[in-house]
Every structure is written in structure tokens, then in C-alpha cells.
C-alpha atoms as a PDB file:
ATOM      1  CA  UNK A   1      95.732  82.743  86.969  1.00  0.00           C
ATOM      2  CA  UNK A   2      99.138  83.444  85.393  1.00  0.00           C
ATOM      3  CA  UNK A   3     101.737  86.110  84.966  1.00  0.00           C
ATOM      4  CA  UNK A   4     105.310  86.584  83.905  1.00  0.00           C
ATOM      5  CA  UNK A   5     107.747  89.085  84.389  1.00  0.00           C
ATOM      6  CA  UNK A   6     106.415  92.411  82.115  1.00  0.00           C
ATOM      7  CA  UNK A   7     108.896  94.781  80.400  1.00  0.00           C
ATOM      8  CA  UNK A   8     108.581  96.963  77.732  1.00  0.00           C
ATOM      9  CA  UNK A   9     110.626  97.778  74.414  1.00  0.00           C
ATOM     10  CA  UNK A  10     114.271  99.044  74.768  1.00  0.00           C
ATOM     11  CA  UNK A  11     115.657 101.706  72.738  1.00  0.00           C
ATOM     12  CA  UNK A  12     116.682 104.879  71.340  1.00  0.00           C
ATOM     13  CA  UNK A  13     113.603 107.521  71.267  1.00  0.00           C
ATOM     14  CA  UNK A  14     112.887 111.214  70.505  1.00  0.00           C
ATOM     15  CA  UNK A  15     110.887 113.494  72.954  1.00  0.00           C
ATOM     16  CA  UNK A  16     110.660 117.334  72.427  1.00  0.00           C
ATOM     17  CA  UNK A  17     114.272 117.945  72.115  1.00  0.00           C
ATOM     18  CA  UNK A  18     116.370 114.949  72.100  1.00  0.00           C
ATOM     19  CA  UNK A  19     115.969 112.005  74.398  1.00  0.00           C
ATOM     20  CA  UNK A  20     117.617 108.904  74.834  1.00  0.00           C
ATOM     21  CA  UNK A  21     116.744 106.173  76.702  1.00  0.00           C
ATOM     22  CA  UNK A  22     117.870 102.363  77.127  1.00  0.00           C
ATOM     23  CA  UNK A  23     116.267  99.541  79.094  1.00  0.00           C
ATOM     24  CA  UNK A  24     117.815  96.092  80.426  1.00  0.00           C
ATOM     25  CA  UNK A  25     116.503  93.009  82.634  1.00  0.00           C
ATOM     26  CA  UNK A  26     118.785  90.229  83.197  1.00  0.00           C
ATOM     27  CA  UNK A  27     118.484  87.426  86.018  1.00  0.00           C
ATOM     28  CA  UNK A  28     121.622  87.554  87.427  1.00  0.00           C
ATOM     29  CA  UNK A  29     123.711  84.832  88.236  1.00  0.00           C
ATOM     30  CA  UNK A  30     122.489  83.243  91.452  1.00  0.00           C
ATOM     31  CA  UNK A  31     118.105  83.610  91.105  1.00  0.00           C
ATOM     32  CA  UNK A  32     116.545  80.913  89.249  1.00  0.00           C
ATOM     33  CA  UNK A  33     113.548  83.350  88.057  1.00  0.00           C
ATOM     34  CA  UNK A  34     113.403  86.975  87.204  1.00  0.00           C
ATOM     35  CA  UNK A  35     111.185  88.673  89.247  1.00  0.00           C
ATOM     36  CA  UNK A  36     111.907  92.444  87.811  1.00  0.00           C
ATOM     37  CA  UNK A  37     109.543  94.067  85.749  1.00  0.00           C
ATOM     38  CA  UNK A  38     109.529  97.598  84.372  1.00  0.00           C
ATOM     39  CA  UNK A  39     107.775  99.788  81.425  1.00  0.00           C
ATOM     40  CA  UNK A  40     109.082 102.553  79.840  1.00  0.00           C
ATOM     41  CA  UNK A  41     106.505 104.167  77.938  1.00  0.00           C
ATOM     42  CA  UNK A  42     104.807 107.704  76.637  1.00  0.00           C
ATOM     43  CA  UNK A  43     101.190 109.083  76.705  1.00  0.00           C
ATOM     44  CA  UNK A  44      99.931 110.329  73.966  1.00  0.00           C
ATOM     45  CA  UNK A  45     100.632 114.516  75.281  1.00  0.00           C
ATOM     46  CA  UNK A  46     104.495 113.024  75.027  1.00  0.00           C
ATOM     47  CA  UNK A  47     104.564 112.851  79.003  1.00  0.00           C
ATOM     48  CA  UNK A  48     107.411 110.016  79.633  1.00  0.00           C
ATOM     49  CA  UNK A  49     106.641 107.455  82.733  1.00  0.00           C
ATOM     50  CA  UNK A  50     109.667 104.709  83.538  1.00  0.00           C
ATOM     51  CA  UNK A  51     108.918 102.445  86.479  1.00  0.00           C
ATOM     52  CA  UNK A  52     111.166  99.626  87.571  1.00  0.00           C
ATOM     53  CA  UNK A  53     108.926  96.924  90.178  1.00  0.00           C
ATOM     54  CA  UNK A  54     111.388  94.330  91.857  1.00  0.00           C
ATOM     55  CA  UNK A  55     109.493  91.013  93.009  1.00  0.00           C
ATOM     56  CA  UNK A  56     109.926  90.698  96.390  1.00  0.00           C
ATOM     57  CA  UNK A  57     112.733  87.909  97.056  1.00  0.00           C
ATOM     58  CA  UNK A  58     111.608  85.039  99.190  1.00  0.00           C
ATOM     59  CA  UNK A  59     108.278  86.122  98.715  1.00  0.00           C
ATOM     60  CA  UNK A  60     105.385  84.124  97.048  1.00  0.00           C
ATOM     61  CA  UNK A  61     105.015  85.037  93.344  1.00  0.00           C
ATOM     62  CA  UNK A  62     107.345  88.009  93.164  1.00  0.00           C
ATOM     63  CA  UNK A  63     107.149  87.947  89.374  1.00  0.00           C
ATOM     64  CA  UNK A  64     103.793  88.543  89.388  1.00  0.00           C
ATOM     65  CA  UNK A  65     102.933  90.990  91.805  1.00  0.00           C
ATOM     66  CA  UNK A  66     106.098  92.471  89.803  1.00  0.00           C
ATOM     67  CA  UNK A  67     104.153  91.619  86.139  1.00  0.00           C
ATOM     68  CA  UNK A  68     100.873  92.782  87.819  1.00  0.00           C
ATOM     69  CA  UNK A  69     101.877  96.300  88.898  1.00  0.00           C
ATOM     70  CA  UNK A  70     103.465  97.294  85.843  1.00  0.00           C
ATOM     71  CA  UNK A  71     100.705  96.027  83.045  1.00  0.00           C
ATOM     72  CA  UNK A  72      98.468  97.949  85.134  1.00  0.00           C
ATOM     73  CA  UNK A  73     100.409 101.171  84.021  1.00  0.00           C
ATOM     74  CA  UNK A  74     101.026  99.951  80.992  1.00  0.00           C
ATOM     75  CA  UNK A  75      97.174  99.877  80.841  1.00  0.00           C
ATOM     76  CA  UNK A  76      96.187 102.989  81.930  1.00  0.00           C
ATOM     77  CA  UNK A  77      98.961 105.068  81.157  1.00  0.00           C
ATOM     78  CA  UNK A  78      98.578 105.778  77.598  1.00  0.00           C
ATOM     79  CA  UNK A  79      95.587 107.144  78.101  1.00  0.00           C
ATOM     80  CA  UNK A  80      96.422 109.796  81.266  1.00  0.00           C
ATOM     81  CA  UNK A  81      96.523 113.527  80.981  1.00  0.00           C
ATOM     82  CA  UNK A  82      97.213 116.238  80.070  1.00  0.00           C
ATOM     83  CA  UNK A  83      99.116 117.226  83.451  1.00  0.00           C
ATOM     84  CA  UNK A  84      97.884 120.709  83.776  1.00  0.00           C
ATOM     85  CA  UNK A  85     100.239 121.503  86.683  1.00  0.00           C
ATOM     86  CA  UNK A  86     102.892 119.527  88.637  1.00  0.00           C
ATOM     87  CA  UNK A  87      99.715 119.086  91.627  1.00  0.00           C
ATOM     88  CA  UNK A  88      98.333 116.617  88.759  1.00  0.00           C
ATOM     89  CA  UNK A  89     101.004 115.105  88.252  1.00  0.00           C
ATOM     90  CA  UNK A  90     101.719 113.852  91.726  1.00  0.00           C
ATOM     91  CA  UNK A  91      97.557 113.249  92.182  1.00  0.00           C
ATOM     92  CA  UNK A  92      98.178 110.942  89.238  1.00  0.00           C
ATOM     93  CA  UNK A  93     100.442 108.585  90.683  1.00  0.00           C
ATOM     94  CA  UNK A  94      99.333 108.723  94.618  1.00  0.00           C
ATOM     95  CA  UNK A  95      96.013 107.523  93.010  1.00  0.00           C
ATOM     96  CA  UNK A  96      97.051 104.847  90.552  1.00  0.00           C
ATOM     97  CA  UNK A  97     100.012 103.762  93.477  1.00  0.00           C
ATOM     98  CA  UNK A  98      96.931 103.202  95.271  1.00  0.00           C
ATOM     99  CA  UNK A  99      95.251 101.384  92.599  1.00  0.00           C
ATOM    100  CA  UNK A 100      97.826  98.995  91.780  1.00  0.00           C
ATOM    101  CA  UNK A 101      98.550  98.577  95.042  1.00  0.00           C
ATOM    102  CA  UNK A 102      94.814  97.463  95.656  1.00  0.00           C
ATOM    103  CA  UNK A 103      94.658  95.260  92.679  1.00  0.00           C
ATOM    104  CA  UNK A 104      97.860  93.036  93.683  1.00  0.00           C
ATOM    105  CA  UNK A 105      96.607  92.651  97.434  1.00  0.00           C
ATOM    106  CA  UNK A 106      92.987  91.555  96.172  1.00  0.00           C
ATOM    107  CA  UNK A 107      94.837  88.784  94.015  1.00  0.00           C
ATOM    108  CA  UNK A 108      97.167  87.760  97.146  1.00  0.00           C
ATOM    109  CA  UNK A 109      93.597  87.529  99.215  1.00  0.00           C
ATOM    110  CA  UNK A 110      91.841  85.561  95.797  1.00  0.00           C
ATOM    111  CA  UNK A 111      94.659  83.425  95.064  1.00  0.00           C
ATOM    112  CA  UNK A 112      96.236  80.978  97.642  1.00  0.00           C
ATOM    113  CA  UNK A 113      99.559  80.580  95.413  1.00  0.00           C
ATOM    114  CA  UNK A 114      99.838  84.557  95.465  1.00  0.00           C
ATOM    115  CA  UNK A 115      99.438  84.743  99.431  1.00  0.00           C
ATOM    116  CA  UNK A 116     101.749  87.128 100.966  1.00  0.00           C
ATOM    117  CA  UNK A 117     103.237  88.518  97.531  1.00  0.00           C
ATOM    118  CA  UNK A 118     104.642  91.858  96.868  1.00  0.00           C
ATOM    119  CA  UNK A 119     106.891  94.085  94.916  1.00  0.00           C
ATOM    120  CA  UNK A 120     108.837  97.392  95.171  1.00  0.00           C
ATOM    121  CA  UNK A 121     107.707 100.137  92.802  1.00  0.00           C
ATOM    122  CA  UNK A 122     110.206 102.706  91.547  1.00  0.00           C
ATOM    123  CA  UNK A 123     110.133 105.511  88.610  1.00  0.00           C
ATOM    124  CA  UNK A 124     109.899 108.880  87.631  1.00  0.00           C
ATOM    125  CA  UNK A 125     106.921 110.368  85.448  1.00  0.00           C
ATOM    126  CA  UNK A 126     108.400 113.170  83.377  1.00  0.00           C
ATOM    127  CA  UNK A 127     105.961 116.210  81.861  1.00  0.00           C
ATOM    128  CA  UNK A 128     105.495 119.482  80.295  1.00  0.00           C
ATOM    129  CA  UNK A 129     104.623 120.949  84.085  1.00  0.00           C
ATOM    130  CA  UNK A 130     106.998 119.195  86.068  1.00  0.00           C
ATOM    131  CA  UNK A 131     108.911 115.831  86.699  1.00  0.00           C
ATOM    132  CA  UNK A 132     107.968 113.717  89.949  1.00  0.00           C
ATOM    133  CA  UNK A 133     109.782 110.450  91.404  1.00  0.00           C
ATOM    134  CA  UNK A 134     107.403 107.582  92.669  1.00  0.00           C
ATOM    135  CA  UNK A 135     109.106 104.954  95.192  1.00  0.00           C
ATOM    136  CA  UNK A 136     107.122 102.147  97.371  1.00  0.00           C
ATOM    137  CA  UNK A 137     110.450 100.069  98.481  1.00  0.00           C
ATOM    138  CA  UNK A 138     114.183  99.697  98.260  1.00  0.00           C
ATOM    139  CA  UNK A 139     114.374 100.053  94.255  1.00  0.00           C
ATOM    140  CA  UNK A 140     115.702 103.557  93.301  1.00  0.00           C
ATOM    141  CA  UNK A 141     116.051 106.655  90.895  1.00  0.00           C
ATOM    142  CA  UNK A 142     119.007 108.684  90.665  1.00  0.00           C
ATOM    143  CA  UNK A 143     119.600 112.288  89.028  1.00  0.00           C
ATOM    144  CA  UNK A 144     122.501 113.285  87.452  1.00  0.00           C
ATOM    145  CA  UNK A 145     123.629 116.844  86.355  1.00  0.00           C
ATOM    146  CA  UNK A 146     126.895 118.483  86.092  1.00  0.00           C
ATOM    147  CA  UNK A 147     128.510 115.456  86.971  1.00  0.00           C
ATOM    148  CA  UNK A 148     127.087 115.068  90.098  1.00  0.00           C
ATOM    149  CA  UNK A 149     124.493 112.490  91.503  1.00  0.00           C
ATOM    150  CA  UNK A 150     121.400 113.173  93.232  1.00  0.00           C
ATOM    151  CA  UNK A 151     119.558 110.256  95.024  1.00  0.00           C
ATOM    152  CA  UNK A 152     116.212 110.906  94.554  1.00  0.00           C
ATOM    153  CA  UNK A 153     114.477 108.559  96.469  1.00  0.00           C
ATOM    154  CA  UNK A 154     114.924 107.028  99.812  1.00  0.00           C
ATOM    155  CA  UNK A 155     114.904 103.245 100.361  1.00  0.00           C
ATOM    156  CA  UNK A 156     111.846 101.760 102.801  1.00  0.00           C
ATOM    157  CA  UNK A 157     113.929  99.647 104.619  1.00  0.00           C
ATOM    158  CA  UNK A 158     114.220  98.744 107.901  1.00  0.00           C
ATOM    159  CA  UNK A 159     117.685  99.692 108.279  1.00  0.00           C
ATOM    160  CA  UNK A 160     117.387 102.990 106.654  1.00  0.00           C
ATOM    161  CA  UNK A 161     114.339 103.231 109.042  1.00  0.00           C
ATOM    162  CA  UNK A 162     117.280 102.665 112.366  1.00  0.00           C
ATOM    163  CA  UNK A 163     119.815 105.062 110.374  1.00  0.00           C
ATOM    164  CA  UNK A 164     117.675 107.909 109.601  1.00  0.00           C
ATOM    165  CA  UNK A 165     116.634 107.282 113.641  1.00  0.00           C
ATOM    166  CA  UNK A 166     120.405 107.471 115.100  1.00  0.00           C
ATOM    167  CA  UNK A 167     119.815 103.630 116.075  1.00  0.00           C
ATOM    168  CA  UNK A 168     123.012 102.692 114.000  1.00  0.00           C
ATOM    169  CA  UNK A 169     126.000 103.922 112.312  1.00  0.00           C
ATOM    170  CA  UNK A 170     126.155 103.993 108.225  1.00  0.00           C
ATOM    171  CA  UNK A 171     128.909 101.897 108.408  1.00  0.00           C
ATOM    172  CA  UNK A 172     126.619  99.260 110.571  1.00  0.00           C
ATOM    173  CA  UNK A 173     123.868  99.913 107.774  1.00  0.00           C
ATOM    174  CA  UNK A 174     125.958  98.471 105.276  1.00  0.00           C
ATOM    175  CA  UNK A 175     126.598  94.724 106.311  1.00  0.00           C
ATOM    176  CA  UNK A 176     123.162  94.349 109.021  1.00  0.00           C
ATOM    177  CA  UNK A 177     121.694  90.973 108.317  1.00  0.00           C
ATOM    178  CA  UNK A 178     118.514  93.105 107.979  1.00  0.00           C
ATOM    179  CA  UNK A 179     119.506  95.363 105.112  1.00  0.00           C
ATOM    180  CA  UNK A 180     116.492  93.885 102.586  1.00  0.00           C
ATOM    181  CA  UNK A 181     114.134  94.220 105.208  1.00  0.00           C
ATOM    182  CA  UNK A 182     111.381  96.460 103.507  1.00  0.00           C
ATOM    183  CA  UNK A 183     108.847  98.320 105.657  1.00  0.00           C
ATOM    184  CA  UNK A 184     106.747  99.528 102.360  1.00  0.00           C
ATOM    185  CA  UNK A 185     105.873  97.772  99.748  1.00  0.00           C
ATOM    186  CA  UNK A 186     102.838  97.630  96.881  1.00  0.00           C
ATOM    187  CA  UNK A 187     100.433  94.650  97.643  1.00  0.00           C
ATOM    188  CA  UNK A 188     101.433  93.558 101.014  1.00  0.00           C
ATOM    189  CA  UNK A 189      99.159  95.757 102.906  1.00  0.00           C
ATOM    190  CA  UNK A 190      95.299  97.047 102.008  1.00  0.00           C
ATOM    191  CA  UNK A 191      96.646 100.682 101.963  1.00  0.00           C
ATOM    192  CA  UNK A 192     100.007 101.812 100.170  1.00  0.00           C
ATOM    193  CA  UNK A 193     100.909 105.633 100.483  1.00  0.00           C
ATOM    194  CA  UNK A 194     104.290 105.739  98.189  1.00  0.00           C
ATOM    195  CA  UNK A 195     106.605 109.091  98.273  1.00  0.00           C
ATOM    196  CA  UNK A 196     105.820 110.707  94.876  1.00  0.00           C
ATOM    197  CA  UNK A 197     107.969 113.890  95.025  1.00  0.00           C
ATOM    198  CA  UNK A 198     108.497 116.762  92.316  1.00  0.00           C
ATOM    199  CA  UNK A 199     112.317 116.624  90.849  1.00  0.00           C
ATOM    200  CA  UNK A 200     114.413 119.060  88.891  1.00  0.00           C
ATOM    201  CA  UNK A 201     115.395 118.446  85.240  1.00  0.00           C
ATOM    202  CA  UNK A 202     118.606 116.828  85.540  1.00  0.00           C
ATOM    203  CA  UNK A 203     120.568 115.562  82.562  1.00  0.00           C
ATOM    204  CA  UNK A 204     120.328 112.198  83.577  1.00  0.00           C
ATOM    205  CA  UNK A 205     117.714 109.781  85.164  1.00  0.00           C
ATOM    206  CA  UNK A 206     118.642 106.249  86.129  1.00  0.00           C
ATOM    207  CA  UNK A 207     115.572 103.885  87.672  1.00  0.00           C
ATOM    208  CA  UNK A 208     117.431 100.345  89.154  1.00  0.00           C
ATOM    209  CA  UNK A 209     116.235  97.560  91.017  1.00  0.00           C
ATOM    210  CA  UNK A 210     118.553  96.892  94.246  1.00  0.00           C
ATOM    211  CA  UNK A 211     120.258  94.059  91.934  1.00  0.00           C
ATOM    212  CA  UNK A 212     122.303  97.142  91.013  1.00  0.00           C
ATOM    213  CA  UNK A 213     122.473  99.399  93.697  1.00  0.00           C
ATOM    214  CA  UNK A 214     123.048  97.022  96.507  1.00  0.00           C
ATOM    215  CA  UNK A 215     126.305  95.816  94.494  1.00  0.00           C
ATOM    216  CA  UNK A 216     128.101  98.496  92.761  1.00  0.00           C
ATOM    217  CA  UNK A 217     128.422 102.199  94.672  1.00  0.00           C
ATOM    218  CA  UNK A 218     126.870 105.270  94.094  1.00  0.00           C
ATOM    219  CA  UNK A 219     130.588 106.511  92.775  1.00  0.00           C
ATOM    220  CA  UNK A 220     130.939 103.503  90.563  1.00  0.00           C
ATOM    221  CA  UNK A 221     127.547 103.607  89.396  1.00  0.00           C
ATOM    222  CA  UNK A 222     128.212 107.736  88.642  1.00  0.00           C
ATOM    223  CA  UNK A 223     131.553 106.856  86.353  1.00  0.00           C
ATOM    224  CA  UNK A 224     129.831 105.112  84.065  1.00  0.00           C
ATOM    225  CA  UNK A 225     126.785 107.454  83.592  1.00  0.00           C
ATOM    226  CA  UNK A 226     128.828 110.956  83.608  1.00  0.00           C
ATOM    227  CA  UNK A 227     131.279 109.208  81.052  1.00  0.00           C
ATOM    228  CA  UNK A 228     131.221 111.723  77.743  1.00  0.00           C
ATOM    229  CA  UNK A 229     132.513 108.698  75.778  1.00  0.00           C
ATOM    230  CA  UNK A 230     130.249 106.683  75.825  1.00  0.00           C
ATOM    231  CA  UNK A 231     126.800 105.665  74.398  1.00  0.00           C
ATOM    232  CA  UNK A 232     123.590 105.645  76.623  1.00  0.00           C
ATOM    233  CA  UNK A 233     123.507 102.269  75.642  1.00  0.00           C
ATOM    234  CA  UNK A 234     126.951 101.289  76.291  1.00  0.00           C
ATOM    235  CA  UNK A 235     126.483 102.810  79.700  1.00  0.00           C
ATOM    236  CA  UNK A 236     123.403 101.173  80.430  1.00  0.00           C
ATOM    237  CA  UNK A 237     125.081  97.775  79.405  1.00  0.00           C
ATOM    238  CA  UNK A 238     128.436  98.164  81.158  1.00  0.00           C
ATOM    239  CA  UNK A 239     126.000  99.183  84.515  1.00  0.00           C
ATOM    240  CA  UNK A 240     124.730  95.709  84.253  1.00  0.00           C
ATOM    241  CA  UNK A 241     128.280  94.106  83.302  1.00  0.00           C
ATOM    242  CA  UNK A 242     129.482  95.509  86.577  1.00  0.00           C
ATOM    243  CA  UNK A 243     126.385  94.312  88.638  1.00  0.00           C
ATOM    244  CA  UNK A 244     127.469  90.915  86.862  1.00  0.00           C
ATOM    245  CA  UNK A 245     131.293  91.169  88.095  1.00  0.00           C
ATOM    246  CA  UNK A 246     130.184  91.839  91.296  1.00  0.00           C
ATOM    247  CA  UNK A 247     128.716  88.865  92.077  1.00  0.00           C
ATOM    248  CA  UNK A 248     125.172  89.022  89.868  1.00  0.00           C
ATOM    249  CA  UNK A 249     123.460  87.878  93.435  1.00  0.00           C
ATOM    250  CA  UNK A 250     120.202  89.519  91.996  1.00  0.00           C
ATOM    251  CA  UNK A 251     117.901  90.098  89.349  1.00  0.00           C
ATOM    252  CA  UNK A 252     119.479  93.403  87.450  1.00  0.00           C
ATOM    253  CA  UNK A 253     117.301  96.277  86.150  1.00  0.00           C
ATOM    254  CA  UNK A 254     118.082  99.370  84.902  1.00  0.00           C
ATOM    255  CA  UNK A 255     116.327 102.422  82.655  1.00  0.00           C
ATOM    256  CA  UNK A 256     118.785 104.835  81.779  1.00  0.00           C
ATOM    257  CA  UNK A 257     117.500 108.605  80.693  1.00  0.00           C
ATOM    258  CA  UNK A 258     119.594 111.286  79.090  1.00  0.00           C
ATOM    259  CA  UNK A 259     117.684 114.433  79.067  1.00  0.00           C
END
């Protein structure tokens, strides 16, 4: 069995009002492989779901535990809902975390080449009843609104796991050897709970792999995207340009979402 690296189209859409939203991959500078995937993609009741999946590095067959988690969205997506309430909205996504969770372990257990593989999962479901962020790992959304960010998710790391505990100081957090150490993940373990939390409208949503966030700040990364001049495009591009400057030490991913 194969599978590559899955994304969907990038682009300029409409959704009620107006929406815009741009989507880039790139490998980076240092990885010989991209193992990013992500989908950006709407139901047919116009209910918006972006998810960004980041192939665990070092791990065998990130790309396609990556690959795997998203097409599974990408297959059952389309045809979810209605989402008669913000409840079934975050049922929705516990339950098909769980699923695609299930469906990459059971290849890692089928497939020798696939033992041990794994991915972060990331994203934000937008609806009629409610928004709600998904996150199994270190990839992350961000809110913005009146110029202000809003982390929305918190990374599954070890050392966020010692921080949030007192163990060490932020400023240790930033430099420990251990800072990619994940403690959640989808298809490492039988069971995957993710946090799947409801959000506020914000003006902005931005869904990365850590190939941006680990490299450029939060205030660098918040420039760009509060910037009145320029395109979501344009931001979404020069997001990834700086991610580049900085080193490109990882695959880059980014979904940009202007409300």
C-alpha cells in the first residue's frame, strides 16, 4: 500500500457573506519529503472544515499517516450534517478524530513499513451553530480579531506538559532538547481523545503546521495577518517566505481564513 502527501485546492472562495481563504505546502529547505497534508473543503449545508496533519518527523511514514488522516475527511466530510447545534458539531469531530485515528493505527499494526507512524491533526470546523477547533499534537490554529491574536489550541508536547506543571520556566521551554516531544498524537495509540473546543467568530483563522510556528513568533506571525494592505494571499505567502528566511528547517503549512 501507498500514499502521498494529500492537500486540497487553494484559493479565493465565497461563503454566506464574503470569505477568503488561501492554502500553501512547501518542504522547506532542510526535509527531503513533505510530510504535511491538509484539506480545506465545504459540505454541502456550506459548513467550512480546514485541517492541517503534520507527519510525524523521524517517524516511519509520516506522509502517510499525514495523507491517510486527511483523505479520510476528505471522504466523509462532504457528506456530514446539518449541525443542528454547536453539541453536534463537537460530537462530529470527537467521533471521526476517533475514526481516523483508528484507521491509521490498524495500517501501522497491518503494514510493517508503517510501524510506529503518526501525525498531528489540527483545524477548525466552521458552521451555521457554532465554530469548534480540533487539535491532536503540536500543529496549531490561531484567531485573530481587532488586531489581536488568540491561540486557540494548546500544543501536546512534552514540554508544554512540564510548563503548564511549574516544572520549567517559559524561557527554558523555548530551547529544551525536548521541545518536539509530542504526548498526543492520531495513530500512535488504539485510543485518541483530541481537544475539540467551541471558538468565537474572529476575523481571522490561521491553521499551521509547527514548520511555521516553531520559527517565526506569535508577534511576527500577527504583523503579517492584521496587515490592512495586504491580500489574504500575499499574507499567506509572505507567512511562508518568513518561515523560509528563518531557516525553512521544516515542512511549512499554512490555511489562512478571513471571516
Amino acid at each position: 500500500m501507498t500514499s502521498m502527501p494529500h492537500v486540497a485546492n487553494c484559493g479565493r472562495i465565497i461563503y454566506n457573506k464574503t470569505m477568503e481563504y488561501f492554502c500553501i505546502t512547501d518542504i522547506g529547505l532542510v526535509r527531503d519529503k513533505n510530510q504535511d497534508s491538509y484539506i480545506a473543503v465545504f459540505n454541502s449545508y456550506g459548513d467550512f472544515l480546514v485541517l492541517v496533519a503534520d507527519g510525524i518527523g523521524g517517524g516511519k511514514a509520516g506522509e502517510v499517516a499525514s495523507g491517510e488522516t486527511i483523505k479520510y475527511f476528505e471522504d466523509n466530510f462532504k457528506e456530514s450534517g446539518p449541525f443542528d447545534c454547536c453539541e453536534d458539531v463537537i460530537n462530529y469531530m470527537l467521533y471521526h478524530v476517533a475514526a481516523a485515528n483508528r484507521h491509521v493505527y490498524e495500517l501501522s499494526e497491518k503494514y510493517d513499513e508503517y510501524d510506529g507512524m503518526g501525525t498531528t491533526l489540527t483545524g477548525i470546523l466552521m458552521t451555521k451553530n457554532g465554530n469548534v477547533s480540533i487539535n491532536c499534537g503540536d500543529s496549531r490554529v490561531y484567531g485573530f480579531i481587532d488586531d489581536m491574536s488568540v491561540r486557540l489550541t494548546t500544543d501536546h508536547t512534552l514540554v508544554n506538559q512540564m510548563l503548564e506543571k511549574g516544572q520549567i520556566t517559559y524561557e527554558e521551554s523555548i530551547n529544551h532538547p525536548k521541545k518536539h516531544y509530542l504526548v498526543k498524537a492520531i495513530g500512535i495509540f488504539p485510543v485518541c481523545t483530541p481537544d475539540v473546543h467551541k471558538v468565537k467568530d474572529m476575523d481571522y483563522y490561521l491553521v499551521c503546521s509547527d514548520g511555521l510556528h516553531a520559527y517565526v513568533s506569535d508577534e511576527e506571525i500577527t504583523k503579517i495577518v492584521i496587515d490592512p494592505d495586504r491580500s489574504v494571499a500575499q499574507k499567506t505567502e509572505d507567512l511562508k517566505d518568513l518561515a523560509l528566511l528563518k531557516g525553512g528547517f521544516d515542512n511549512i503549512t499554512i490555511v489562512l481564513v478571513k471571516r
